[in-house]
C-alpha atoms as a PDB file:
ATOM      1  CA  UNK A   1      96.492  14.404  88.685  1.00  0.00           C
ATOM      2  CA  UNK A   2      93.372  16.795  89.068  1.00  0.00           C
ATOM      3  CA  UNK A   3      91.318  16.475  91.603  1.00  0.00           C
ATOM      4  CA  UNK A   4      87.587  18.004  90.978  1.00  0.00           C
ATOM      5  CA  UNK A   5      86.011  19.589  93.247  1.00  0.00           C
ATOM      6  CA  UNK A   6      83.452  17.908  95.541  1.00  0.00           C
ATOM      7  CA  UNK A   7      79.557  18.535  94.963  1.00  0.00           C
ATOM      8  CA  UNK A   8      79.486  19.973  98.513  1.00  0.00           C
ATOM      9  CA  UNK A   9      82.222  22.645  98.019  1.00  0.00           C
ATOM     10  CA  UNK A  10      80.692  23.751  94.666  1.00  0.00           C
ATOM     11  CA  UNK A  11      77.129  24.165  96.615  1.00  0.00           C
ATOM     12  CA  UNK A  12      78.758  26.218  99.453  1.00  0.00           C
ATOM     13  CA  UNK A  13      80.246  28.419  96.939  1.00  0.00           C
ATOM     14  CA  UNK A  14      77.199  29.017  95.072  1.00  0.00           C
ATOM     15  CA  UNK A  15      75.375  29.597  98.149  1.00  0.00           C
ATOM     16  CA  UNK A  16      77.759  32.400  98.856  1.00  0.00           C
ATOM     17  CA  UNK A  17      77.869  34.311  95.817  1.00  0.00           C
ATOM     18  CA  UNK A  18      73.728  33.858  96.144  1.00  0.00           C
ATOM     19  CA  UNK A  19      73.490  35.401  99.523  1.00  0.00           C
ATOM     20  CA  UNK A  20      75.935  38.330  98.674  1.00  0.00           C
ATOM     21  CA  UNK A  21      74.070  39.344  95.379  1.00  0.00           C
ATOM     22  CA  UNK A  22      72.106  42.839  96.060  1.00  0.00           C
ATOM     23  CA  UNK A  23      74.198  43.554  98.908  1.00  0.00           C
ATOM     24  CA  UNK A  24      76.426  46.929  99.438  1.00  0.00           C
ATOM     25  CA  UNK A  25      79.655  46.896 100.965  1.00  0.00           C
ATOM     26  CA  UNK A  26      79.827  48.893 104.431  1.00  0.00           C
ATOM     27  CA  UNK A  27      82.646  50.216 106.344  1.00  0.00           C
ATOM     28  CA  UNK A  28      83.207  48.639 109.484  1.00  0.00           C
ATOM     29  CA  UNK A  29      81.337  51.418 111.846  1.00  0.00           C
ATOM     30  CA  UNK A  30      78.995  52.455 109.536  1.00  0.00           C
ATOM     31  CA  UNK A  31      79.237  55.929 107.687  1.00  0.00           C
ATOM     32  CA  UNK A  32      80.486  57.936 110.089  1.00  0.00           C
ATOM     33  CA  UNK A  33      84.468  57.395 109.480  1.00  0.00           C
ATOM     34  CA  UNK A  34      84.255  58.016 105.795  1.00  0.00           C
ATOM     35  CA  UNK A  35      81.899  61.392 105.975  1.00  0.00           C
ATOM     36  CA  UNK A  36      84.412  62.692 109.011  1.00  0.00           C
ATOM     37  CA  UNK A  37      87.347  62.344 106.472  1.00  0.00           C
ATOM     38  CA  UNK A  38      85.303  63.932 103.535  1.00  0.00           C
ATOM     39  CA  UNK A  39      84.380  67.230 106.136  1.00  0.00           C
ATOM     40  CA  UNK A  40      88.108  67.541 107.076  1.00  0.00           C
ATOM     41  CA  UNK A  41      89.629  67.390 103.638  1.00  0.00           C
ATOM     42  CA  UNK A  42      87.135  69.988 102.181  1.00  0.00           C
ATOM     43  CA  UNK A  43      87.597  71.848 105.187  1.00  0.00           C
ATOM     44  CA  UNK A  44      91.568  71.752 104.667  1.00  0.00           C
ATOM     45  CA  UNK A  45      91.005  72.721 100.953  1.00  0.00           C
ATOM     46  CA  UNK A  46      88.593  75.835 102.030  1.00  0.00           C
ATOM     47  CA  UNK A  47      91.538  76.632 104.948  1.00  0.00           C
ATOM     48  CA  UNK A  48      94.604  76.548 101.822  1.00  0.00           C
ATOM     49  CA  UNK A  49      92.568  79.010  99.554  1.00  0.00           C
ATOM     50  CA  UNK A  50      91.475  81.247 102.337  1.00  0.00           C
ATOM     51  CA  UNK A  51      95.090  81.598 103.277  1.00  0.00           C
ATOM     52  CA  UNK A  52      96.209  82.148  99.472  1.00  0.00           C
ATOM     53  CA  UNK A  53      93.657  84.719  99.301  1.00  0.00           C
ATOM     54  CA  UNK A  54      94.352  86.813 102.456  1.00  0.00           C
ATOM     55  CA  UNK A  55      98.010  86.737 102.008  1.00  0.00           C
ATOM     56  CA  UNK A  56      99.117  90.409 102.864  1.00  0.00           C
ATOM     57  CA  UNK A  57     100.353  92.180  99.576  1.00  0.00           C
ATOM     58  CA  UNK A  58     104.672  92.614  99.120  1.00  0.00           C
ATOM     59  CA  UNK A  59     105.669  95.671 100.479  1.00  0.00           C
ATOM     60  CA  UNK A  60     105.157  98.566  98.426  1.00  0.00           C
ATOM     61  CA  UNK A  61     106.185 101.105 101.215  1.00  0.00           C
ATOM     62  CA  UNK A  62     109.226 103.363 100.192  1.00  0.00           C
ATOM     63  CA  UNK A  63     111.893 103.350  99.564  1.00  0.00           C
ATOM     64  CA  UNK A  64     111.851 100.765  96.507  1.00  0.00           C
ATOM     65  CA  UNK A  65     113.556  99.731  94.175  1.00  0.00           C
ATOM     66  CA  UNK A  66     113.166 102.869  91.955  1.00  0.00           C
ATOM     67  CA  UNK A  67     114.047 105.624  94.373  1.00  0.00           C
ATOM     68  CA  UNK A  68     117.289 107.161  94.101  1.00  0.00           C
ATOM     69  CA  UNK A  69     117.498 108.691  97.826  1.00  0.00           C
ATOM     70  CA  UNK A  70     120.242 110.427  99.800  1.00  0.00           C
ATOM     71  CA  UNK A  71     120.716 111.406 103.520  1.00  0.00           C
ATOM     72  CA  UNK A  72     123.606 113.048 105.346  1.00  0.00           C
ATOM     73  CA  UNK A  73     124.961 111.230 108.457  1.00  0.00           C
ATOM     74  CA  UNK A  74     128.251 111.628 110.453  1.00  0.00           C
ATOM     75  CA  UNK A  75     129.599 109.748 113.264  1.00  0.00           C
ATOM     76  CA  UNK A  76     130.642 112.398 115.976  1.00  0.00           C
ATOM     77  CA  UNK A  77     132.627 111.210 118.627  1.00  0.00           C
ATOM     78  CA  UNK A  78     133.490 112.823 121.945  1.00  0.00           C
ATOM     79  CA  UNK A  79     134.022 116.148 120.195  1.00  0.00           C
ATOM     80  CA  UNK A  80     135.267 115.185 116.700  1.00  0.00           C
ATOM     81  CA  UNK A  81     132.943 114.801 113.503  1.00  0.00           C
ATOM     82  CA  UNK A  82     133.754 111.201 111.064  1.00  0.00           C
ATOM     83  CA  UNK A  83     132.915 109.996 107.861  1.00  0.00           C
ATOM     84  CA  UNK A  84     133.431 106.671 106.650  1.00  0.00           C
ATOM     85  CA  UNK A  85     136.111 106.245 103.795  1.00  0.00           C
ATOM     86  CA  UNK A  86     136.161 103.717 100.582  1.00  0.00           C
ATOM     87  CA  UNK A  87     134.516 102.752  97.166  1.00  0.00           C
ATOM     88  CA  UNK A  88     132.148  99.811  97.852  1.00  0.00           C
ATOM     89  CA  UNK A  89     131.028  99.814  94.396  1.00  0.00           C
ATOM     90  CA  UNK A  90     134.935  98.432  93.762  1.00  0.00           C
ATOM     91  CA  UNK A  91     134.437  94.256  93.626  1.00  0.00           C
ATOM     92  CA  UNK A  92     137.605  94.063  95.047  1.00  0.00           C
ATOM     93  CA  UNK A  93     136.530  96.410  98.319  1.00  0.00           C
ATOM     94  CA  UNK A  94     135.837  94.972 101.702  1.00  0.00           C
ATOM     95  CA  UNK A  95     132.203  95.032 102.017  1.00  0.00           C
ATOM     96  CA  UNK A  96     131.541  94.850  98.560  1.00  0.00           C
ATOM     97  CA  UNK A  97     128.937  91.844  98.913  1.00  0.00           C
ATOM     98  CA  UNK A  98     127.318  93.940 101.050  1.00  0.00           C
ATOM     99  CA  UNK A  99     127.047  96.468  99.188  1.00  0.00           C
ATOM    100  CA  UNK A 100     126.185  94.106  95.785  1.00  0.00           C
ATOM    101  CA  UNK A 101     123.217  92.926  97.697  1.00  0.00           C
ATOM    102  CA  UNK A 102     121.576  96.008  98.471  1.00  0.00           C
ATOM    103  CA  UNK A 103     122.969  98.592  96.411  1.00  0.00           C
ATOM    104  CA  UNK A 104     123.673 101.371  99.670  1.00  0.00           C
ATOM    105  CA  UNK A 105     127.008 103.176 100.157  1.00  0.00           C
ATOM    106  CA  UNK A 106     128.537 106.648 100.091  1.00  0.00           C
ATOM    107  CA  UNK A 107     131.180 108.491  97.827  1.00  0.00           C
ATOM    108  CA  UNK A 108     132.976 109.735 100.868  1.00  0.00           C
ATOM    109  CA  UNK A 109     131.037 112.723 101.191  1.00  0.00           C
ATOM    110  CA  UNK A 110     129.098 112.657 104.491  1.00  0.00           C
ATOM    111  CA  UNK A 111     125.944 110.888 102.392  1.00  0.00           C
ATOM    112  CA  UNK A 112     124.280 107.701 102.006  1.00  0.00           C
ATOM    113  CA  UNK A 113     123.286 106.984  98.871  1.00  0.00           C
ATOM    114  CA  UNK A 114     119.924 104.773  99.083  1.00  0.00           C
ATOM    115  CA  UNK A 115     119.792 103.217  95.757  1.00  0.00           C
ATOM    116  CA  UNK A 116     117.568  99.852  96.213  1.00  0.00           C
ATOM    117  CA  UNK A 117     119.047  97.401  93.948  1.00  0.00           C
ATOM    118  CA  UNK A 118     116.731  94.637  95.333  1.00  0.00           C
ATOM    119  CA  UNK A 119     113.953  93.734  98.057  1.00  0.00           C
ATOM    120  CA  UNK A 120     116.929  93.726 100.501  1.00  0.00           C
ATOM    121  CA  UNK A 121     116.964  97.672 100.979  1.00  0.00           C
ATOM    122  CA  UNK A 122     113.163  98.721 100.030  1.00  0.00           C
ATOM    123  CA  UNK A 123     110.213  99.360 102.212  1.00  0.00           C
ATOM    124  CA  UNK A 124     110.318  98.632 105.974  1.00  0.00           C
ATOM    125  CA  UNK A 125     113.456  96.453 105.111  1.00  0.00           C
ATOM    126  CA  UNK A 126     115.103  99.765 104.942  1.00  0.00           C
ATOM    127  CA  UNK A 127     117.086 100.157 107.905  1.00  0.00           C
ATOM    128  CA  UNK A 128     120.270 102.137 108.515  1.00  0.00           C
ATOM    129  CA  UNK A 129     121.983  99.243 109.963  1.00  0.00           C
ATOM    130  CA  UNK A 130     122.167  97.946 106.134  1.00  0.00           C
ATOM    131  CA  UNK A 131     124.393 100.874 105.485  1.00  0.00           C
ATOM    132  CA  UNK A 132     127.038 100.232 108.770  1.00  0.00           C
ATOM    133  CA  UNK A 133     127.079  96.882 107.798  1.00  0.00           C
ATOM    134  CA  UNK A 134     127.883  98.068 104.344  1.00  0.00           C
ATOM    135  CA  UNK A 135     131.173  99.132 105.935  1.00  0.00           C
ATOM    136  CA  UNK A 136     131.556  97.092 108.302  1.00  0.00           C
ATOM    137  CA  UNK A 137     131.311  99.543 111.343  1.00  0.00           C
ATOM    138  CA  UNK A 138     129.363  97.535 114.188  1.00  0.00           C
ATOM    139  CA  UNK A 139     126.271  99.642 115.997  1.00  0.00           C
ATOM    140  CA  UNK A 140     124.825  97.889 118.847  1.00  0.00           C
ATOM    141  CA  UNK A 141     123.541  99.186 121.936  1.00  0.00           C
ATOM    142  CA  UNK A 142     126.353  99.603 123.746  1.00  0.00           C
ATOM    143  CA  UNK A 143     129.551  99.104 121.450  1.00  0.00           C
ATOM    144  CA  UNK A 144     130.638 100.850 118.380  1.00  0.00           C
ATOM    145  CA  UNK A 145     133.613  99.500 116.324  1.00  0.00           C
ATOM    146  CA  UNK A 146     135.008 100.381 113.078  1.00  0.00           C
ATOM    147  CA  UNK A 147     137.131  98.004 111.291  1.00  0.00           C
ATOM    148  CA  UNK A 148     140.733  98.254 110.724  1.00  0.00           C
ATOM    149  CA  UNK A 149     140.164 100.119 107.425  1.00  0.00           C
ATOM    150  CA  UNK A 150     137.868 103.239 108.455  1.00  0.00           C
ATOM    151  CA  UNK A 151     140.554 103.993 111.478  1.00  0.00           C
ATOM    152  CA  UNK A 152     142.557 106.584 110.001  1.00  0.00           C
ATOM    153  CA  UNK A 153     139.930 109.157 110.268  1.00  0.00           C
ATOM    154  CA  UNK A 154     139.779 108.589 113.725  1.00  0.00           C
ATOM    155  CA  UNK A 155     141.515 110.132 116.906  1.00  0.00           C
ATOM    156  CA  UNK A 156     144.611 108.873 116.983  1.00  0.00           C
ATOM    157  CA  UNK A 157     143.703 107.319 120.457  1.00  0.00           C
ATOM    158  CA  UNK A 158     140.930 105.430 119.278  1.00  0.00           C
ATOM    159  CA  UNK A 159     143.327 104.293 115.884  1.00  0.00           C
ATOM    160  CA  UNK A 160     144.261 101.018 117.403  1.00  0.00           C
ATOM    161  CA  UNK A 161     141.337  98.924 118.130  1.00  0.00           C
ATOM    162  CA  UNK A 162     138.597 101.556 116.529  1.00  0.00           C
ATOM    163  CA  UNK A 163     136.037 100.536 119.931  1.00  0.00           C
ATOM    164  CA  UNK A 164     134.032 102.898 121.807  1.00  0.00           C
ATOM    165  CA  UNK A 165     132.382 101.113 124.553  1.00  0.00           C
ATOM    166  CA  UNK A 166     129.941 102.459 127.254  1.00  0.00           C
ATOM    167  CA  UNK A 167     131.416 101.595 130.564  1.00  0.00           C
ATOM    168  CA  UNK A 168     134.907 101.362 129.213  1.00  0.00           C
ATOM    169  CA  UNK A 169     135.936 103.893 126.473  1.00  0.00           C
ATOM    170  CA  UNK A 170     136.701 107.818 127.813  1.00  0.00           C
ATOM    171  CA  UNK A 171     136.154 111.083 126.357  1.00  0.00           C
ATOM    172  CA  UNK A 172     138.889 113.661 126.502  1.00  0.00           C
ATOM    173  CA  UNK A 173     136.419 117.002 126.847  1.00  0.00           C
ATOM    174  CA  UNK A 174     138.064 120.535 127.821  1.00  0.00           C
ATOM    175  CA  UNK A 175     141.000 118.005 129.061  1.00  0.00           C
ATOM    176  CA  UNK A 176     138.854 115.890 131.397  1.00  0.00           C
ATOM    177  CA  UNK A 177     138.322 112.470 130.908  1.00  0.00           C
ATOM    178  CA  UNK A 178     134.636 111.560 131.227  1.00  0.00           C
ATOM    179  CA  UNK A 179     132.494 108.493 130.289  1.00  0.00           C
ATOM    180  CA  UNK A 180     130.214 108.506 127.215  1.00  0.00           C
ATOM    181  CA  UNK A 181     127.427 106.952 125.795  1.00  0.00           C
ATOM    182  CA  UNK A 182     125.535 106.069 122.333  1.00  0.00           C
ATOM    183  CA  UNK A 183     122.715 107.580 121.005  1.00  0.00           C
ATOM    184  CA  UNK A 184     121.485 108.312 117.071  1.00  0.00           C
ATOM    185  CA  UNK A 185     119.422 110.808 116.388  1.00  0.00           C
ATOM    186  CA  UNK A 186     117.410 111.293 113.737  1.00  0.00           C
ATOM    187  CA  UNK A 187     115.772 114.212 111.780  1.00  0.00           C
ATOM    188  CA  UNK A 188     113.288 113.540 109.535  1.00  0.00           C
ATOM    189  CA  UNK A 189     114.713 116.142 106.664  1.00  0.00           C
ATOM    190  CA  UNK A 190     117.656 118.305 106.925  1.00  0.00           C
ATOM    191  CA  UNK A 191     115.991 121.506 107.075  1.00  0.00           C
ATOM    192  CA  UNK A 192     114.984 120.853 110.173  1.00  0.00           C
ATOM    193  CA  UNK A 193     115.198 123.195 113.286  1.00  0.00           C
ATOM    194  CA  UNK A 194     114.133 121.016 116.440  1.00  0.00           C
ATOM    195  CA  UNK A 195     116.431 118.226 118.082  1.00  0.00           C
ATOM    196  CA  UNK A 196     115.424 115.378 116.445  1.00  0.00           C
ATOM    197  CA  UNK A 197     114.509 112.016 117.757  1.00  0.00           C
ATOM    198  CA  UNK A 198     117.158 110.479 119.690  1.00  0.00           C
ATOM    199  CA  UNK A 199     117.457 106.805 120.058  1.00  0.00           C
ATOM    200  CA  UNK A 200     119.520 104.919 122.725  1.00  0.00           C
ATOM    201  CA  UNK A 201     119.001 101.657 121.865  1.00  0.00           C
ATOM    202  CA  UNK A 202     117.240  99.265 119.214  1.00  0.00           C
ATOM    203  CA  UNK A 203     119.561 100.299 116.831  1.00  0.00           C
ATOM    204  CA  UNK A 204     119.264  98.060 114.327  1.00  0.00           C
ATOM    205  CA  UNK A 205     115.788  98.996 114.072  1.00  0.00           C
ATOM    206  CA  UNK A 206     115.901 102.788 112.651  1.00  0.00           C
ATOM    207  CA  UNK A 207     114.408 103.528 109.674  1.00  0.00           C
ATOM    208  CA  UNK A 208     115.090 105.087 106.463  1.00  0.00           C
ATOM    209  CA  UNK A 209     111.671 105.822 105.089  1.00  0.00           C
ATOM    210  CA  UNK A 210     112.484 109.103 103.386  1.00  0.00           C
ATOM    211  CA  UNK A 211     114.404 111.143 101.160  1.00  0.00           C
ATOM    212  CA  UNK A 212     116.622 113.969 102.701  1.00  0.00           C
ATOM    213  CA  UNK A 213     116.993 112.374 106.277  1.00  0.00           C
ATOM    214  CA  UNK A 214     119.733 113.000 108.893  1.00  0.00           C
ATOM    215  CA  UNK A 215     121.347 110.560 111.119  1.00  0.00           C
ATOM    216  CA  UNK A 216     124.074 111.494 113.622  1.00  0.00           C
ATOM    217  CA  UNK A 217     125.455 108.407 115.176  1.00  0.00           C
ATOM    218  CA  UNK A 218     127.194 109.970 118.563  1.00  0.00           C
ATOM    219  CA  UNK A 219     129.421 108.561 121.437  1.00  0.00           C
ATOM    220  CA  UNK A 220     129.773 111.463 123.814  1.00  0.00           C
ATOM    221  CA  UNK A 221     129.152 112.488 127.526  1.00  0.00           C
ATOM    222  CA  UNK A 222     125.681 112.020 128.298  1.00  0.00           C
ATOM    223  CA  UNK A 223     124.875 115.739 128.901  1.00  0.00           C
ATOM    224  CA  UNK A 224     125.523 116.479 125.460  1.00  0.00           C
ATOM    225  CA  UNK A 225     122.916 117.579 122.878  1.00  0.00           C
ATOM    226  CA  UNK A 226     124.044 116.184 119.469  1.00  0.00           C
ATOM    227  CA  UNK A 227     123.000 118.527 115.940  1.00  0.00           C
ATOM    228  CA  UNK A 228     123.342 117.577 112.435  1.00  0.00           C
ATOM    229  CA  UNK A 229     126.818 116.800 110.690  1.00  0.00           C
ATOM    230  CA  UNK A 230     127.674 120.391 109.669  1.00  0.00           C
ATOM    231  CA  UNK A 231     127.619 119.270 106.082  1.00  0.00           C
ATOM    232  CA  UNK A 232     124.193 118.334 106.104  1.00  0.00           C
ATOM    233  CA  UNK A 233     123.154 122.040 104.734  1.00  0.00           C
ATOM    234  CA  UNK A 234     124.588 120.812 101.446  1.00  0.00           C
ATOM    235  CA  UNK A 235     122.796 118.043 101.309  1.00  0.00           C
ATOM    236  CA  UNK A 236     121.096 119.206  98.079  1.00  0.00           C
ATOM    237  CA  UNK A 237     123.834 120.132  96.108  1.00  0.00           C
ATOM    238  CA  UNK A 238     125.557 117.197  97.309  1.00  0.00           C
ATOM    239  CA  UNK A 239     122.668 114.511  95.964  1.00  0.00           C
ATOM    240  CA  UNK A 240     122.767 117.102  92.757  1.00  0.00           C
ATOM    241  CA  UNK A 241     126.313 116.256  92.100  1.00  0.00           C
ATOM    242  CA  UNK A 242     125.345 112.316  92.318  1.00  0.00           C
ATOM    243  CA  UNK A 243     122.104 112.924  90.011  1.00  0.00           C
ATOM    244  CA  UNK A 244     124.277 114.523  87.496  1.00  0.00           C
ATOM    245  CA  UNK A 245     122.946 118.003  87.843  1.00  0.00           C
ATOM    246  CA  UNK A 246     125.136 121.308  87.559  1.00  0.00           C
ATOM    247  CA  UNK A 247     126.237 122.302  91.104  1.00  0.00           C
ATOM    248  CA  UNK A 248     128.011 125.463  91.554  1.00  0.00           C
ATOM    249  CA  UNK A 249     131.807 126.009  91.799  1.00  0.00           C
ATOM    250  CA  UNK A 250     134.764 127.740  93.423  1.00  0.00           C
ATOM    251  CA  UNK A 251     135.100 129.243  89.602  1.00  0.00           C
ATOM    252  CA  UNK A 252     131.214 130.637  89.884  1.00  0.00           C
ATOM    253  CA  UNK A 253     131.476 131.473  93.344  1.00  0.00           C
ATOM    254  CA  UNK A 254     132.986 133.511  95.821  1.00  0.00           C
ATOM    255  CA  UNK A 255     134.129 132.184  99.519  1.00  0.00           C
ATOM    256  CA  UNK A 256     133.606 128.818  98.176  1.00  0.00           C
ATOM    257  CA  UNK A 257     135.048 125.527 100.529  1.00  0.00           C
ATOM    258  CA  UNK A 258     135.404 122.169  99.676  1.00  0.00           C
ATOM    259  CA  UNK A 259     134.214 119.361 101.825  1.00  0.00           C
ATOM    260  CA  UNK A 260     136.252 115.954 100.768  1.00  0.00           C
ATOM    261  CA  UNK A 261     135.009 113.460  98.415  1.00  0.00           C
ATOM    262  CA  UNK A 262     132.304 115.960  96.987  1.00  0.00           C
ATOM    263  CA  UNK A 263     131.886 118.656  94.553  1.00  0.00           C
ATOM    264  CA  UNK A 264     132.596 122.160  95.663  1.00  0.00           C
ATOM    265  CA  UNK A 265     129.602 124.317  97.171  1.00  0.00           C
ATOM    266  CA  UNK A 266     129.822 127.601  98.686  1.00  0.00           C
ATOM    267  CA  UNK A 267     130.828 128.319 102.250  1.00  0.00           C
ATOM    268  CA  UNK A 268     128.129 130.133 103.410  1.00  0.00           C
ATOM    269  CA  UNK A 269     125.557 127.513 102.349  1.00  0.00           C
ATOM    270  CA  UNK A 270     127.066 125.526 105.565  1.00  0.00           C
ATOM    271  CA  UNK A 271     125.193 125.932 109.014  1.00  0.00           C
ATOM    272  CA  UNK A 272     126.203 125.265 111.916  1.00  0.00           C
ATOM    273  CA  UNK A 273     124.443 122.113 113.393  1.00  0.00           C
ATOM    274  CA  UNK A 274     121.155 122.994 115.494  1.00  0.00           C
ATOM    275  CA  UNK A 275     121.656 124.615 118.959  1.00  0.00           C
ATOM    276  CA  UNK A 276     118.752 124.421 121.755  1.00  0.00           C
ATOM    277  CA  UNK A 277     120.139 127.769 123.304  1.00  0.00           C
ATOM    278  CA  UNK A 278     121.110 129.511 120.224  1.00  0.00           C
ATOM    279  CA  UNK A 279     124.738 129.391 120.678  1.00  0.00           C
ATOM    280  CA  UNK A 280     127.254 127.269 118.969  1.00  0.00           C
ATOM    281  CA  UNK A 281     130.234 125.585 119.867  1.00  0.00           C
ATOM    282  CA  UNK A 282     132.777 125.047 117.518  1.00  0.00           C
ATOM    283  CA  UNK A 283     134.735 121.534 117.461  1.00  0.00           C
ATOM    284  CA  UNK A 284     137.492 119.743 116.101  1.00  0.00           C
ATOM    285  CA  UNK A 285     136.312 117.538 112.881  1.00  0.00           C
ATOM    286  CA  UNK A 286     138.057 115.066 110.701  1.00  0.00           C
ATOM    287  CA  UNK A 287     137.060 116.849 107.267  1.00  0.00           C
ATOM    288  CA  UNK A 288     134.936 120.038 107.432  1.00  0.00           C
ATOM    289  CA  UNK A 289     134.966 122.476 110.422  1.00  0.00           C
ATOM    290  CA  UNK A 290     131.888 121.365 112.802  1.00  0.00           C
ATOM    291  CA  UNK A 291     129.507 123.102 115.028  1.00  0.00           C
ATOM    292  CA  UNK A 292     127.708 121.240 117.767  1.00  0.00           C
ATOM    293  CA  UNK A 293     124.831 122.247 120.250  1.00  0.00           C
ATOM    294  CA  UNK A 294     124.772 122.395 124.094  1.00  0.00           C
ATOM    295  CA  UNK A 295     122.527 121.544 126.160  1.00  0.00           C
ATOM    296  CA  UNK A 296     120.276 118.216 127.183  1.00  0.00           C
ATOM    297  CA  UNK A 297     118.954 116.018 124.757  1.00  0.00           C
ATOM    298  CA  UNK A 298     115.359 113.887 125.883  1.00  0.00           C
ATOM    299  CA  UNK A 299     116.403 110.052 124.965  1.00  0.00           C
ATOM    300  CA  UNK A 300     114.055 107.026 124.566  1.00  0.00           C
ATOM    301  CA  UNK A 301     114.198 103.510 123.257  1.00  0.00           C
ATOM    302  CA  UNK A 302     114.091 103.103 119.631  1.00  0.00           C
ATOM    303  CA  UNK A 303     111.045 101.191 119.948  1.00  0.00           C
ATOM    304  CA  UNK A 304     109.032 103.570 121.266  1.00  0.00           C
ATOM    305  CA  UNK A 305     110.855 107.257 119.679  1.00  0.00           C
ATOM    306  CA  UNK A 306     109.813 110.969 120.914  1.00  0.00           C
ATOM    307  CA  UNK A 307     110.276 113.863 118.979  1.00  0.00           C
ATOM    308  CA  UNK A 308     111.743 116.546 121.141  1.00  0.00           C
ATOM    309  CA  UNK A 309     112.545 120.298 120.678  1.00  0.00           C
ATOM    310  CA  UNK A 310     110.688 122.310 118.663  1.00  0.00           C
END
């Protein structure tokens, strides 16, 4: 059954929609609220495309991707001079994803090969750390250890665990045992004559910003001055042989020496690492003969590196 409306509802209503007509609707509070959410999301919008906008540019600092760099390096420890052994470019070598991911490894020839194959290895990325870890060797301030395959190379006291610790692992020098310490140091090209910059700690923070750098990663006494892996002088011919260019041979000439892993150069093309007192002392080394320096070496943090010597 309907029921219709009474005549005093239907006047109340009427009376309402009346009252309302020409009316606008406020917010409760005015029009404050609404303009304080209008000012923050413009000024979220202007905050989004200034920070789009300013966004520094990807790093286009060498190395990249399209540099085909080499440097020598050498480990030399107490009195002996090491490379590090192994394809890496073989996908069934340790380290391989390592190497797969940023494209930097050696041909067992005392000589990184810096060939960027992505933004892993390029501009201030580029750290020498990325080659160690490439093999597997572990650099930190303190401790140096080379896995179980790069021990062979070593002194056959060091064969069994591969560690040479600060505080803990001895050098055997002129039949004394004494303790030793790390240190890298770095020149910035391998014809040069002055000591280098030699870093104690911060390892994992040296650069490789250049073609035809030097490293010499050392764990001796700490009154001894450490100079370039004696291969280093053939650092040319030796990034020749990887570019593909013609390198001289025992066949072309005389007095000619081989250093393992690499193509054949002549003898008297190899110096003698860089003295401070002019004299040289000859040392045991694990493929080529080696010459090392005397003397004191000035050492600072690798954040804050000093160029010593001359």
């Amino acid at each position: 059954m309907l029921v219709a409306p009474s005549s005093s509802s239907t006047k109340k209503a009427a009376k309402l929609a009346k009252s309302g007509q020409g009316k606008k609707v406020r917010f409760q509070g005015g029009t404050t609220f609404p303009l304080i959410v209008a000012i923050v999301v413009v000024l979220g919008l202007a905050l989004v495309v200034y920070a789009r906008q300013s966004r520094p540019a990807a790093d286009a600092s060498p190395p990249t991707i399209d540099d085909h760099w080499h440097q020598a390096y050498g480990f030399y420890l107490c009195d002996t001079w090491v490379q590090l052994t192994g394809n890496k470019e073989d996908s069934a070598a340790p380290g391989f994803d390592e190497f797969q991911r940023t494209g930097i490894h050696s041909h067992d020839d005392g000589v990184i090969h810096w060939h960027p194959f992505t933004s892993a290895s390029v501009g201030t990325r580029a750290k020498l750390s990325l080659f160690t870890d490439v093999y597997g060797v572990e650099l930190d301030n303190d401790k140096l250890v080379f896995p179980e395959d790069q021990r062979s190379q070593l002194a056959e006291p060091y064969q069994a665990d591969g560690v040479f610790e600060e505080g803990e692992t001895k050098c055997t020098v002129d039949g004394k045992e004494e303790d030793a310490e790390l240190k890298v140091v770095v020149w910035d090209n391998f014809s040069d004559t002055d000591d280098g910059t030699t870093y104690i700690a911060d390892f994992d923070n040296i650069s490789v910003n250049q073609d035809a750098m030097v490293f010499s990663i050392a764990f001796v006494p700490a009154d001894t001055a450490v100079g370039m892996p004696p291969w280093s002088q053939n650092l040319p011919e030796l990034a020749g042989a990887d570019n593909g260019q013609v390198v001289p041979t025992a066949s072309t000439l005389p007095g000619a020496s081989t250093v393992p892993g690499a193509t054949t150069v002549p003898a008297e093309t190899v110096a003698p690492a860089a003295a401070i007192d002019g004299t040289t002392d000859t040392s045991p080394v694990t493929t080529v003969s080696a010459s090392n320096g005397a003397g004191a070496a000035t050492t600072v943090p690798a954040t804050t590196p000093v160029t010593t010597g001359g």
